[in-house]
PDB file of N, CA and C in Angstrom:
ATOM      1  N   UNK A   1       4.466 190.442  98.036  1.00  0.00           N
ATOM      2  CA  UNK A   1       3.383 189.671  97.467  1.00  0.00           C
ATOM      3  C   UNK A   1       3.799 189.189  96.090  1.00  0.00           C
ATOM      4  N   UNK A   2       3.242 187.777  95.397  1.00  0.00           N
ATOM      5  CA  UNK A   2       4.029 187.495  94.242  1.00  0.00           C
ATOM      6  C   UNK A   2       2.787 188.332  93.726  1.00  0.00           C
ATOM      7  N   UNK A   3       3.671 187.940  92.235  1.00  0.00           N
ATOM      8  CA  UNK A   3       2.529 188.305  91.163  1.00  0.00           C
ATOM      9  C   UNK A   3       1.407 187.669  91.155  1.00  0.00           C
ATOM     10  N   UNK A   4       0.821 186.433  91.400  1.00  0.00           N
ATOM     11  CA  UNK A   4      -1.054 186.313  91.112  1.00  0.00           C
ATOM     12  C   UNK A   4      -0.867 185.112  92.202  1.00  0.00           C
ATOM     13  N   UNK A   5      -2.096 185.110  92.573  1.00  0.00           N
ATOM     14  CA  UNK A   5      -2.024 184.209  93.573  1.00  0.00           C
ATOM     15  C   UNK A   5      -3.433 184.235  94.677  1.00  0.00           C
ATOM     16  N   UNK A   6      -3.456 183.544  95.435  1.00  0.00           N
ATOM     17  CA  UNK A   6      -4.329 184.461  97.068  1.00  0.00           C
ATOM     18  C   UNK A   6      -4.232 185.422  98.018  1.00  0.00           C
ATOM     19  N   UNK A   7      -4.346 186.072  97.581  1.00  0.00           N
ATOM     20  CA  UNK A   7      -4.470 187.233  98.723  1.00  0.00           C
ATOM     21  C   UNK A   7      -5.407 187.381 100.172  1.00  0.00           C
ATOM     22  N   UNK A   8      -5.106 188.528 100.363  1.00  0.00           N
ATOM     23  CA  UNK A   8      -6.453 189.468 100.927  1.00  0.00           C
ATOM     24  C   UNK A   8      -6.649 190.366 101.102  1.00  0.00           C
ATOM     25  N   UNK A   9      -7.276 191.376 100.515  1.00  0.00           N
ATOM     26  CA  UNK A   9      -8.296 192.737 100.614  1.00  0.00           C
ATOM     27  C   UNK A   9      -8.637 193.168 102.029  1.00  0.00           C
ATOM     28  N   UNK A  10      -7.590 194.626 102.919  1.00  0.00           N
ATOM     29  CA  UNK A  10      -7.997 195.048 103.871  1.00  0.00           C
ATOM     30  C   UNK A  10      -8.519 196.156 103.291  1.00  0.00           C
ATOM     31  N   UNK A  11      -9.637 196.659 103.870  1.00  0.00           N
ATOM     32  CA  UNK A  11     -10.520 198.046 103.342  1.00  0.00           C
ATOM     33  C   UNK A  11     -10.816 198.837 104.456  1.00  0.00           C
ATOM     34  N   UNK A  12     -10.619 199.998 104.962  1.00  0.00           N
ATOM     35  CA  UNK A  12     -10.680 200.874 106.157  1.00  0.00           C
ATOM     36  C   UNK A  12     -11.703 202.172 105.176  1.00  0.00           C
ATOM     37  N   UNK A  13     -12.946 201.766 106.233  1.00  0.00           N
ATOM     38  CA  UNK A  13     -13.645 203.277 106.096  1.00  0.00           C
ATOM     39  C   UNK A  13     -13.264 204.664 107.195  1.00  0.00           C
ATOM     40  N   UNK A  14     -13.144 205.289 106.782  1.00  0.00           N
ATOM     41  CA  UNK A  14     -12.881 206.471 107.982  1.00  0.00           C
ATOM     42  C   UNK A  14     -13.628 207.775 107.616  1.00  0.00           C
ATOM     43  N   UNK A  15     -13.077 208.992 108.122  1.00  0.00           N
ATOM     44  CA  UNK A  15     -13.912 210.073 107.248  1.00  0.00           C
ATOM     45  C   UNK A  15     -12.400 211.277 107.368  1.00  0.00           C
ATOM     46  N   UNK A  16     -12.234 211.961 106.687  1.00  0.00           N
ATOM     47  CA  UNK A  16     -10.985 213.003 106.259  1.00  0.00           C
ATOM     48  C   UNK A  16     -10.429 213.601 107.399  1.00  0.00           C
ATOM     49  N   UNK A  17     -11.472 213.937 108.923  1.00  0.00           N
ATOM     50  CA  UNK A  17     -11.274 214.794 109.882  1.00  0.00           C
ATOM     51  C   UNK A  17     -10.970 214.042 110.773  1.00  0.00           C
ATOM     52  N   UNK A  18     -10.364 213.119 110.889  1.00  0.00           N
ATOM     53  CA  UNK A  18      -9.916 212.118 111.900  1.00  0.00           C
ATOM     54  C   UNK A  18      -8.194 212.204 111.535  1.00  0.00           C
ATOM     55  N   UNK A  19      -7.754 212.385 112.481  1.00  0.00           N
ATOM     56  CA  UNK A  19      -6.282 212.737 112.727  1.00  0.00           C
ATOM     57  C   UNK A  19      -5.644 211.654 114.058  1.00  0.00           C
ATOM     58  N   UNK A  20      -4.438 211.911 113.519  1.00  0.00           N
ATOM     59  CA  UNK A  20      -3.343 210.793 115.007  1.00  0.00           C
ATOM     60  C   UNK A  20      -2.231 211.523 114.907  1.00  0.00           C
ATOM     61  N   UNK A  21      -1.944 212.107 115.807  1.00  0.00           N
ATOM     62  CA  UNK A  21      -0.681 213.048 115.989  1.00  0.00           C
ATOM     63  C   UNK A  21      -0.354 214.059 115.097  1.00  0.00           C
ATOM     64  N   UNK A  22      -1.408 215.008 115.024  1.00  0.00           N
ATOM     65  CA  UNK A  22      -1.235 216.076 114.387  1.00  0.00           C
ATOM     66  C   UNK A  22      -1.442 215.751 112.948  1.00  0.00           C
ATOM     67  N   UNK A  23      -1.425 214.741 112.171  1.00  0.00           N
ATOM     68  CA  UNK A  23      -1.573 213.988 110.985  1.00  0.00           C
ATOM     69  C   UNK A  23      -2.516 213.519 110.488  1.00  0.00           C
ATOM     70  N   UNK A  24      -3.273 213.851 109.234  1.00  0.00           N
ATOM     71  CA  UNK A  24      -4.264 212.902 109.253  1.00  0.00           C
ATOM     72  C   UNK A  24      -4.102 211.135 109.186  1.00  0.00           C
ATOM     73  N   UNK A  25      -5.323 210.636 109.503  1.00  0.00           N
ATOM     74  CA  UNK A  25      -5.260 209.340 109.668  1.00  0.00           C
ATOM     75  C   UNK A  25      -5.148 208.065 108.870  1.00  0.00           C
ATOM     76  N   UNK A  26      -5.381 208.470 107.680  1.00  0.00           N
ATOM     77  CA  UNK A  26      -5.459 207.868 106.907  1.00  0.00           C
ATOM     78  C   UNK A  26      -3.546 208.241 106.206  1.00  0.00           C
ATOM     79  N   UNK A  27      -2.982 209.174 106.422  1.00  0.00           N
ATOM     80  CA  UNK A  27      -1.781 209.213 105.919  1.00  0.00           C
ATOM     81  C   UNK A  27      -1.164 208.713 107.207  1.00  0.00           C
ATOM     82  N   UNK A  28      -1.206 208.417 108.157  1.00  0.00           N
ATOM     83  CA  UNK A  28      -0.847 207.319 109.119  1.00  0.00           C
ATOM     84  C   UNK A  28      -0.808 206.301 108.894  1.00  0.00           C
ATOM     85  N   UNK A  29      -1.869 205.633 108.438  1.00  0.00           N
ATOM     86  CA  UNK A  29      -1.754 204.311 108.053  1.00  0.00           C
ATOM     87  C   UNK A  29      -1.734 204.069 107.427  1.00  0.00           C
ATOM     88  N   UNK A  30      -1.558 204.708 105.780  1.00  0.00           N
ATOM     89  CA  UNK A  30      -0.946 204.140 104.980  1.00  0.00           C
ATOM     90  C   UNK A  30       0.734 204.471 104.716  1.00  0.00           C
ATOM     91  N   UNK A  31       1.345 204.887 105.607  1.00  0.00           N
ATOM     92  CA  UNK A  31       3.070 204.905 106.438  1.00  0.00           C
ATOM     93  C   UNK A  31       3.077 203.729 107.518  1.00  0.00           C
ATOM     94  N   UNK A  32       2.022 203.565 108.350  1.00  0.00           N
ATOM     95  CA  UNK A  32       2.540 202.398 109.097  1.00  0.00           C
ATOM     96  C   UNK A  32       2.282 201.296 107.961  1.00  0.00           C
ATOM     97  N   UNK A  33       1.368 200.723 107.050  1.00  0.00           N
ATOM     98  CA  UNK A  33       1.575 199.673 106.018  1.00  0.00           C
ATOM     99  C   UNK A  33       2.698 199.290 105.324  1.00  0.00           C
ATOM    100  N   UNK A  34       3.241 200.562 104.982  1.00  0.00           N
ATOM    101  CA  UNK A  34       4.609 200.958 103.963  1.00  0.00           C
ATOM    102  C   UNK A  34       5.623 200.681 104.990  1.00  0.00           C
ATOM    103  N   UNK A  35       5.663 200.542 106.581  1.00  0.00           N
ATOM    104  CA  UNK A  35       6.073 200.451 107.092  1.00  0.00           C
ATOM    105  C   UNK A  35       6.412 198.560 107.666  1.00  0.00           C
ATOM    106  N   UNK A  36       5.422 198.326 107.746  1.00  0.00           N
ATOM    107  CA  UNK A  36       5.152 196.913 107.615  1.00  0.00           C
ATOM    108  C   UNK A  36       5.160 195.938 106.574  1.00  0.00           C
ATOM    109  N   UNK A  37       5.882 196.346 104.829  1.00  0.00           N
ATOM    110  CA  UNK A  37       6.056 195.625 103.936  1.00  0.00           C
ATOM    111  C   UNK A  37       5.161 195.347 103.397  1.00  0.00           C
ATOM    112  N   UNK A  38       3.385 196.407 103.541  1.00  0.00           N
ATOM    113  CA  UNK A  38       2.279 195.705 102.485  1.00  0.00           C
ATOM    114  C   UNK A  38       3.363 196.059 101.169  1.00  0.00           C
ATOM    115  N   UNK A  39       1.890 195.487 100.042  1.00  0.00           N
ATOM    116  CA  UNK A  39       3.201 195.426  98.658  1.00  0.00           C
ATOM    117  C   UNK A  39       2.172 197.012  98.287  1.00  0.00           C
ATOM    118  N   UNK A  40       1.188 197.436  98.791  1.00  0.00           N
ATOM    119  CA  UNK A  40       0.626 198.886  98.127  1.00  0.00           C
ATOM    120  C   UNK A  40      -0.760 199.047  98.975  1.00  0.00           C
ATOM    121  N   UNK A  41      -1.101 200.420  98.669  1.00  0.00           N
ATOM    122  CA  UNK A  41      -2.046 200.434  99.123  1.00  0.00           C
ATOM    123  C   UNK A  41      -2.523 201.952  98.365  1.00  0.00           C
ATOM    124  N   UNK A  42      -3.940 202.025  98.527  1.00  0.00           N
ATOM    125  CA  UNK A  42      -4.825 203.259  98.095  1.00  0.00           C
ATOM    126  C   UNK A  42      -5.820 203.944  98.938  1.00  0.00           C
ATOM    127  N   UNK A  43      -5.512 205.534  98.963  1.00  0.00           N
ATOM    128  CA  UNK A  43      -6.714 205.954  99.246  1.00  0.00           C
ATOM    129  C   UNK A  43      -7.945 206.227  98.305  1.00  0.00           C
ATOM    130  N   UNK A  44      -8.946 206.256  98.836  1.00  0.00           N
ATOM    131  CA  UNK A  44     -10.042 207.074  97.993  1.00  0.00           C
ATOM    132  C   UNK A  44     -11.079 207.839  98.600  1.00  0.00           C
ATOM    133  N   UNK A  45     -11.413 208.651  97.997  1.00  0.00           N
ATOM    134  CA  UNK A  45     -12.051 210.357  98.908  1.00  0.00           C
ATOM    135  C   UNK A  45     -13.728 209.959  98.175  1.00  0.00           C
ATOM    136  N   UNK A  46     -14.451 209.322  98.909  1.00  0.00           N
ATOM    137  CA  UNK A  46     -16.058 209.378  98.459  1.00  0.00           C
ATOM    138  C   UNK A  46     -16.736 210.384  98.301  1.00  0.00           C
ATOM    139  N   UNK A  47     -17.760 210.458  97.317  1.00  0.00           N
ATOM    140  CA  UNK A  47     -18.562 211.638  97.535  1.00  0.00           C
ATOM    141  C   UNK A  47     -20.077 211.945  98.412  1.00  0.00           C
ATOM    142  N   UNK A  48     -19.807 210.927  98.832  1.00  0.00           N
ATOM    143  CA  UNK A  48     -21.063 210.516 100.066  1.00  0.00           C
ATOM    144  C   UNK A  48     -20.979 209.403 100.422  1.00  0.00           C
ATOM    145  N   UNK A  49     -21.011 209.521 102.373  1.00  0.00           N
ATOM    146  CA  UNK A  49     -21.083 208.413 103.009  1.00  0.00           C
ATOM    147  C   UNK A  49     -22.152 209.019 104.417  1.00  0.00           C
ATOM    148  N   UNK A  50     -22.285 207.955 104.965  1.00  0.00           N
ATOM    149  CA  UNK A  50     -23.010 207.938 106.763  1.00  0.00           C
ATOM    150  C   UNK A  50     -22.367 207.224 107.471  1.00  0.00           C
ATOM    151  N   UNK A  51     -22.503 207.055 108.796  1.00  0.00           N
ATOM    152  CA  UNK A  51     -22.375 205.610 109.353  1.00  0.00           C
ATOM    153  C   UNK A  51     -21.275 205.499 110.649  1.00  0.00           C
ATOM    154  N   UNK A  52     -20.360 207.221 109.884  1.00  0.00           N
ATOM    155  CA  UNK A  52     -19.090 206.495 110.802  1.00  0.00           C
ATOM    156  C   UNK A  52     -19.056 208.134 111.642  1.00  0.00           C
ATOM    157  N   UNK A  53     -19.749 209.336 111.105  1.00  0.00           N
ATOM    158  CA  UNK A  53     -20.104 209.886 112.048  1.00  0.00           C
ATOM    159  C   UNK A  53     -21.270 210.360 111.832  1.00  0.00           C
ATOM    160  N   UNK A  54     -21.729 211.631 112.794  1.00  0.00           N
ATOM    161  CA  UNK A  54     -22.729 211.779 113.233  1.00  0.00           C
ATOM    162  C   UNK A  54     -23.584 212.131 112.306  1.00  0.00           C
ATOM    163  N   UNK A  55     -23.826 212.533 110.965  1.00  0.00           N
ATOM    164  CA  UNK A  55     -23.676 213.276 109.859  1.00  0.00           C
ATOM    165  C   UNK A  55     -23.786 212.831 108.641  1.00  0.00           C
ATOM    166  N   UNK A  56     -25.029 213.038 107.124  1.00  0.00           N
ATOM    167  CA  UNK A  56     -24.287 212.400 106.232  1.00  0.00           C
ATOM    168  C   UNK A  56     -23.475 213.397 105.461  1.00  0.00           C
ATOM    169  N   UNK A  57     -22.329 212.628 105.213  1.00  0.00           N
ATOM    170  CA  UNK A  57     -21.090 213.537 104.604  1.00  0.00           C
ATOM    171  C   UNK A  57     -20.681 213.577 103.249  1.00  0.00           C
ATOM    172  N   UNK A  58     -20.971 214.444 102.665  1.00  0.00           N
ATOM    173  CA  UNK A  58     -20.944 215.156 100.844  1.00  0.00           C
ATOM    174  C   UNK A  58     -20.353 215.946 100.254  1.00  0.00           C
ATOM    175  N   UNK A  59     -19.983 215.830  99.244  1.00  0.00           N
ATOM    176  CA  UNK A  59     -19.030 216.823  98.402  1.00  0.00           C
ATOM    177  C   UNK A  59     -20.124 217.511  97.771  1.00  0.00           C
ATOM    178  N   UNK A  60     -20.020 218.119  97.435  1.00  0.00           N
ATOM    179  CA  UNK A  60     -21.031 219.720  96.663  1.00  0.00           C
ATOM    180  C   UNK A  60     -20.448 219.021  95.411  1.00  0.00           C
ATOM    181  N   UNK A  61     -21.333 217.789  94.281  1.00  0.00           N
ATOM    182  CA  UNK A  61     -20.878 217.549  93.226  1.00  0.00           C
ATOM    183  C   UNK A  61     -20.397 219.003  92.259  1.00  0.00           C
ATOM    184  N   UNK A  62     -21.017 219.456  92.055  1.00  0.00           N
ATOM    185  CA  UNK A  62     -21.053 220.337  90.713  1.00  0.00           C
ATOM    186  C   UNK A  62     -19.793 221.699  91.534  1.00  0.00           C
ATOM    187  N   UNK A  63     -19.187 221.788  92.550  1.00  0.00           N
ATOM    188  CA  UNK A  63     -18.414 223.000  92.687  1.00  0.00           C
ATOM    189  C   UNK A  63     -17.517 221.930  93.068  1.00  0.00           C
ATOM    190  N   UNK A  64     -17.602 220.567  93.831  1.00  0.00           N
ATOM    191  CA  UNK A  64     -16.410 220.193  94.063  1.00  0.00           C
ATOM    192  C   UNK A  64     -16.126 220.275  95.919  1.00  0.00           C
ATOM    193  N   UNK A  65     -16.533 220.906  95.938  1.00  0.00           N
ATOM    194  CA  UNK A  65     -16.618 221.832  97.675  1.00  0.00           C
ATOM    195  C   UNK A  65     -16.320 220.840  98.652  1.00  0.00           C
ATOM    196  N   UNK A  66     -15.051 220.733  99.330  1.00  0.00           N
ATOM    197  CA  UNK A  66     -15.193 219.611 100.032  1.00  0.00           C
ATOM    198  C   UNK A  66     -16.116 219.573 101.823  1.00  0.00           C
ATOM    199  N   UNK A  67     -16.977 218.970 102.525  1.00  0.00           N
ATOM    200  CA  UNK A  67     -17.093 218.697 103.284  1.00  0.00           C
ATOM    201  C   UNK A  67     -16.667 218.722 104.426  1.00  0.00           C
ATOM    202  N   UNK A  68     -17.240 219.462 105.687  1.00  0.00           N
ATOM    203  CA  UNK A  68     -16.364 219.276 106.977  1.00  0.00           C
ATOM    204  C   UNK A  68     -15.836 217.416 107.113  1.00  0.00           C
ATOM    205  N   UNK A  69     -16.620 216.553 106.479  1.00  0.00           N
ATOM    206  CA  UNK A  69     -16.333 215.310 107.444  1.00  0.00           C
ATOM    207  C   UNK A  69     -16.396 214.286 105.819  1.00  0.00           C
ATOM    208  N   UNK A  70     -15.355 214.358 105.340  1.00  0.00           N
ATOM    209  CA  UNK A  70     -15.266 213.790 103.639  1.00  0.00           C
ATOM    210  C   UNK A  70     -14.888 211.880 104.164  1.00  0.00           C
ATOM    211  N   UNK A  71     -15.860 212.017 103.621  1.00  0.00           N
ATOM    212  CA  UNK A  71     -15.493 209.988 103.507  1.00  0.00           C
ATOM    213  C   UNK A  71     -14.262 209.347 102.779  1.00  0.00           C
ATOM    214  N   UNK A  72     -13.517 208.692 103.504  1.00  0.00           N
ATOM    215  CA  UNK A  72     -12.654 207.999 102.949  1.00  0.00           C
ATOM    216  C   UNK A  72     -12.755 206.150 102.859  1.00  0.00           C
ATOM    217  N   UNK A  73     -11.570 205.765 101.793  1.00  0.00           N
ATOM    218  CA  UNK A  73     -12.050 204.399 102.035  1.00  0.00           C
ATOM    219  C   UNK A  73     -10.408 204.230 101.821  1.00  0.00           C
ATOM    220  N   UNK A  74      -9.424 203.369 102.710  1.00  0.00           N
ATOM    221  CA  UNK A  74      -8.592 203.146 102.216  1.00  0.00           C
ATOM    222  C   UNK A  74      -7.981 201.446 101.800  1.00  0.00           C
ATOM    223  N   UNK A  75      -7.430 200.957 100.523  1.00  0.00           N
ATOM    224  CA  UNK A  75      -7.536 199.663 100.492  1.00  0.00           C
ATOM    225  C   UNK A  75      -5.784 199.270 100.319  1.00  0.00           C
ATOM    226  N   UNK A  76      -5.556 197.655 101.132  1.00  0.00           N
ATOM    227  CA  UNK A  76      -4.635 197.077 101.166  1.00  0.00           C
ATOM    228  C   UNK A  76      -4.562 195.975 100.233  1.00  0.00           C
ATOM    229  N   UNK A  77      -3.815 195.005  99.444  1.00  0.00           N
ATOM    230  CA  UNK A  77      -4.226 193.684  98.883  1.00  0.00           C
ATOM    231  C   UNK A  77      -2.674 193.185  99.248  1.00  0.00           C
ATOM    232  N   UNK A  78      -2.658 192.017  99.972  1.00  0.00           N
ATOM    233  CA  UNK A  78      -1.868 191.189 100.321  1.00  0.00           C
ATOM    234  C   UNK A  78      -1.446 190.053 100.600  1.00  0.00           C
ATOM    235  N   UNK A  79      -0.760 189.496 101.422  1.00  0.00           N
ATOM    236  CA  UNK A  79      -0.854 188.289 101.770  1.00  0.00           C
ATOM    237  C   UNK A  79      -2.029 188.319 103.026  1.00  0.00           C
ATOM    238  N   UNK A  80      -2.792 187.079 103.535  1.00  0.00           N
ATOM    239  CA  UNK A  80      -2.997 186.829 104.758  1.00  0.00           C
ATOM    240  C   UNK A  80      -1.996 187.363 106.033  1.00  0.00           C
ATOM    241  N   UNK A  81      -1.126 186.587 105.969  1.00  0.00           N
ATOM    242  CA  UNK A  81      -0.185 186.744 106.897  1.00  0.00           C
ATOM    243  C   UNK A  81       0.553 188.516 107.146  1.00  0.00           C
ATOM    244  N   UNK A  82       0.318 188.877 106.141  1.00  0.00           N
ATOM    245  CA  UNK A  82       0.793 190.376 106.216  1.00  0.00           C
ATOM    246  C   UNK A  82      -0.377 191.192 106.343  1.00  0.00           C
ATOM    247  N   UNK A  83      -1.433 191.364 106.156  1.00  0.00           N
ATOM    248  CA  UNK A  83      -2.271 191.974 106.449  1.00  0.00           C
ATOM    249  C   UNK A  83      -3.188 191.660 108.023  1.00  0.00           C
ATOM    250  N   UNK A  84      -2.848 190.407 108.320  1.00  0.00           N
ATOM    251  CA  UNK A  84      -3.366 189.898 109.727  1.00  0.00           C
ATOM    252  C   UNK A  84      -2.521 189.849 110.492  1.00  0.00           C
ATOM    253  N   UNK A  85      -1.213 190.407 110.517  1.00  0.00           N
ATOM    254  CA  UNK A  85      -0.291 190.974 111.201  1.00  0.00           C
ATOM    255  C   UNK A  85      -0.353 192.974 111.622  1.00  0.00           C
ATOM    256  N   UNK A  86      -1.013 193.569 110.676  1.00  0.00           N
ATOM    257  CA  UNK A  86      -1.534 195.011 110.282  1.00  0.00           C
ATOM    258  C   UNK A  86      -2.509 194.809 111.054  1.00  0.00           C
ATOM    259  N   UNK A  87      -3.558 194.285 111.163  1.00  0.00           N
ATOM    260  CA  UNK A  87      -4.833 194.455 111.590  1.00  0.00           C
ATOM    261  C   UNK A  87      -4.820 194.579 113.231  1.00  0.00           C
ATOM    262  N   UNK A  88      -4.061 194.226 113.744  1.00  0.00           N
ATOM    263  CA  UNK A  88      -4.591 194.708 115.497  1.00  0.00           C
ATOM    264  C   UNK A  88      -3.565 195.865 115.573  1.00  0.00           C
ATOM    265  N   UNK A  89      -2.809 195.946 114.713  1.00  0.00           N
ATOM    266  CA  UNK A  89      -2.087 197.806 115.136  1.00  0.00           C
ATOM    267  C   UNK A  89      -2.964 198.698 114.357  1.00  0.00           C
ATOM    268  N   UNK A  90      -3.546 198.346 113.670  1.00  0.00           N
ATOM    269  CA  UNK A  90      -4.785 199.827 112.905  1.00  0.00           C
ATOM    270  C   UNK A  90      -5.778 199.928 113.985  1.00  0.00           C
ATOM    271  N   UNK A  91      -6.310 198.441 114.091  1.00  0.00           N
ATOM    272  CA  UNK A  91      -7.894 198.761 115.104  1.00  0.00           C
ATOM    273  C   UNK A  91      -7.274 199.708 116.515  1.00  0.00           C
ATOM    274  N   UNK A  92      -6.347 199.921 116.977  1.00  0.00           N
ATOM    275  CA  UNK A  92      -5.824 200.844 117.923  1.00  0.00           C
ATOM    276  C   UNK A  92      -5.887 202.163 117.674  1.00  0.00           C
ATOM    277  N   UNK A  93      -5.701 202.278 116.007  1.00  0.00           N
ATOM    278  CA  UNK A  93      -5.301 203.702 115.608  1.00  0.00           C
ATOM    279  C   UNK A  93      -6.732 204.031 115.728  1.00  0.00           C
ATOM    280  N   UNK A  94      -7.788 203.211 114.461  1.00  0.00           N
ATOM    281  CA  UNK A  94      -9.329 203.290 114.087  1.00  0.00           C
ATOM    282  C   UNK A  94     -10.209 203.791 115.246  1.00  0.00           C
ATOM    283  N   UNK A  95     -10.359 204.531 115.655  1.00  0.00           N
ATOM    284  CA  UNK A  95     -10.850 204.968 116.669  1.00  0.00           C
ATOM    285  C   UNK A  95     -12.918 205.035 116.279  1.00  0.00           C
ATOM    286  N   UNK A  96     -12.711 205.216 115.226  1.00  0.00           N
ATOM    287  CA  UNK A  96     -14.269 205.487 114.710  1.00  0.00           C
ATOM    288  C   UNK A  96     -13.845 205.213 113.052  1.00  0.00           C
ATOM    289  N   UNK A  97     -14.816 204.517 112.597  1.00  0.00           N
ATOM    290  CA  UNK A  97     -14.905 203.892 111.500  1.00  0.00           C
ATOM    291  C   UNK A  97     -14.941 202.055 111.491  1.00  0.00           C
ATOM    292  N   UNK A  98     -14.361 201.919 109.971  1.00  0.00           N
ATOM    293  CA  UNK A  98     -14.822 200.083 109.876  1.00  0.00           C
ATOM    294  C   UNK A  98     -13.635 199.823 109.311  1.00  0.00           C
ATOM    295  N   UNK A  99     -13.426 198.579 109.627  1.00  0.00           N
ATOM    296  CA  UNK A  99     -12.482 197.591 109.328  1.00  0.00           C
ATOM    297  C   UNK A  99     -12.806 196.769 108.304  1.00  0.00           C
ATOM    298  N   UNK A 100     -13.250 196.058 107.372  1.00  0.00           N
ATOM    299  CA  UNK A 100     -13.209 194.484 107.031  1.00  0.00           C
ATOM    300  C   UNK A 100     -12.397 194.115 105.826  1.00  0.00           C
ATOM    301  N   UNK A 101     -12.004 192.897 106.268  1.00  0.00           N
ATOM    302  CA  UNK A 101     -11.353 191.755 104.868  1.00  0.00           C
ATOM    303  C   UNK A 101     -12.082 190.955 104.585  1.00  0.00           C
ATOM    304  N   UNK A 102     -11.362 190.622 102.980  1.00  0.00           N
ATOM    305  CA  UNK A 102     -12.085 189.600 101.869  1.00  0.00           C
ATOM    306  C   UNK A 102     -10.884 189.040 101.795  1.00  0.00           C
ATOM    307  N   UNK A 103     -11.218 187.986 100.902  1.00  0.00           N
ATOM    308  CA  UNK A 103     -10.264 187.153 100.155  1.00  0.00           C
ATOM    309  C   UNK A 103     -10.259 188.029  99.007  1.00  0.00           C
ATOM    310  N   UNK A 104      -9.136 187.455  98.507  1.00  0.00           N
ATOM    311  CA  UNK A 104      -8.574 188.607  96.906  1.00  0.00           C
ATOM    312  C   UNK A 104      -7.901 187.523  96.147  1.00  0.00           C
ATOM    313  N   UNK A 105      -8.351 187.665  94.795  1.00  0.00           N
ATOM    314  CA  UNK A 105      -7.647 186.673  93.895  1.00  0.00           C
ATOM    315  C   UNK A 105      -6.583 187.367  92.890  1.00  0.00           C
ATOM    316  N   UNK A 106      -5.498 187.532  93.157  1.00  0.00           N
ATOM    317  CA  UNK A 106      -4.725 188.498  92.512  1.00  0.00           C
ATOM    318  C   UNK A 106      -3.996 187.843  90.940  1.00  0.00           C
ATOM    319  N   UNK A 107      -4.769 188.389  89.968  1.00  0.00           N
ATOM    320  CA  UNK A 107      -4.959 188.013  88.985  1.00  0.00           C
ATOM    321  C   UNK A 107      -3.324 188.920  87.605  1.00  0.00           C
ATOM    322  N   UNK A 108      -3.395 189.990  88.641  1.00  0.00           N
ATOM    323  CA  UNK A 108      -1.995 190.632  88.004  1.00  0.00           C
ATOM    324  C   UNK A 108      -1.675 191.684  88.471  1.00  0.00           C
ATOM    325  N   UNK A 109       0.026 191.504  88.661  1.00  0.00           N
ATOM    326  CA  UNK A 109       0.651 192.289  89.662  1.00  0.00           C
ATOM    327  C   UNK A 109       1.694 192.287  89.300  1.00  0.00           C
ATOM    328  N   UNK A 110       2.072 193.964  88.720  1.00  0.00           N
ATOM    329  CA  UNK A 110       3.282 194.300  87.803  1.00  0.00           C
ATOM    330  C   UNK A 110       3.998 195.625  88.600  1.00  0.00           C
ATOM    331  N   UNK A 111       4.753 195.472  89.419  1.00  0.00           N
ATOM    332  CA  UNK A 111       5.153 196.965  89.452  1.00  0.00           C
ATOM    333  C   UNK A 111       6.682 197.677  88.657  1.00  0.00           C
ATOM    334  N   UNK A 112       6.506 198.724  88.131  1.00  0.00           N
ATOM    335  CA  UNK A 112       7.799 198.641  87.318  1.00  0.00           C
ATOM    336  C   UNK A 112       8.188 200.487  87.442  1.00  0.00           C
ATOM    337  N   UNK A 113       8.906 200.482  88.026  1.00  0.00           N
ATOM    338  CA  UNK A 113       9.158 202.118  88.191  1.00  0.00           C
ATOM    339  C   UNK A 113      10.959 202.520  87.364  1.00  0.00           C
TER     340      UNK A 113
END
């Protein structure tokens, strides 16, 4: 991906207890991305969600305590073409949860290790 430009924003809701080969799922797919040349990607661990199972699912703010069924959200920012190339090999993996993209205006993009 260059530095600033058009993108697009893939965002995967899931929840922590969802696994694909012994692995959780969300560290699946963000190895098949890394695998497929996105330029990055992030997880993030919510402290309350519904929707994607049976359950609403919460962290015990004040101890921290995690949840049988912890909400995740994981995000991509890329090209079109690289992320709509990703998208029909996840919805295979996604077994339960959500999918959607935005447009992304990538305003700055430095990586320097």
């Amino acid at each position: 991906m260059s530095n600033e430009g058009k993108g697009k924003l893939l965002r995967i809701y899931l929840n922590e207890t969802k696994q694909l080969g012994g692995k959780p799922l969300y560290e699946v797919i963000v190895e098949k991305a890394f695998e497929h040349g996105l330029a990055g990607s992030m997880v993030f661990r919510g402290i309350e969600g519904s929707g994607f199972c049976c359950e609403i699912c919460r962290t015990s703010v004040p101890s921290l305590t995690i949840s049988k069924c912890q909400p995740m959200v994981i995000e991509f920012i890329d090209t079109e073409e690289k992320i709509g190339k990703l998208v029909p090999i996840l919805k295979k993996m996604v077994t339960a949860g959500a999918m959607v993209t935005m447009d992304a205006e990538v305003v700055h993009n430095v990586c320097e290790f």
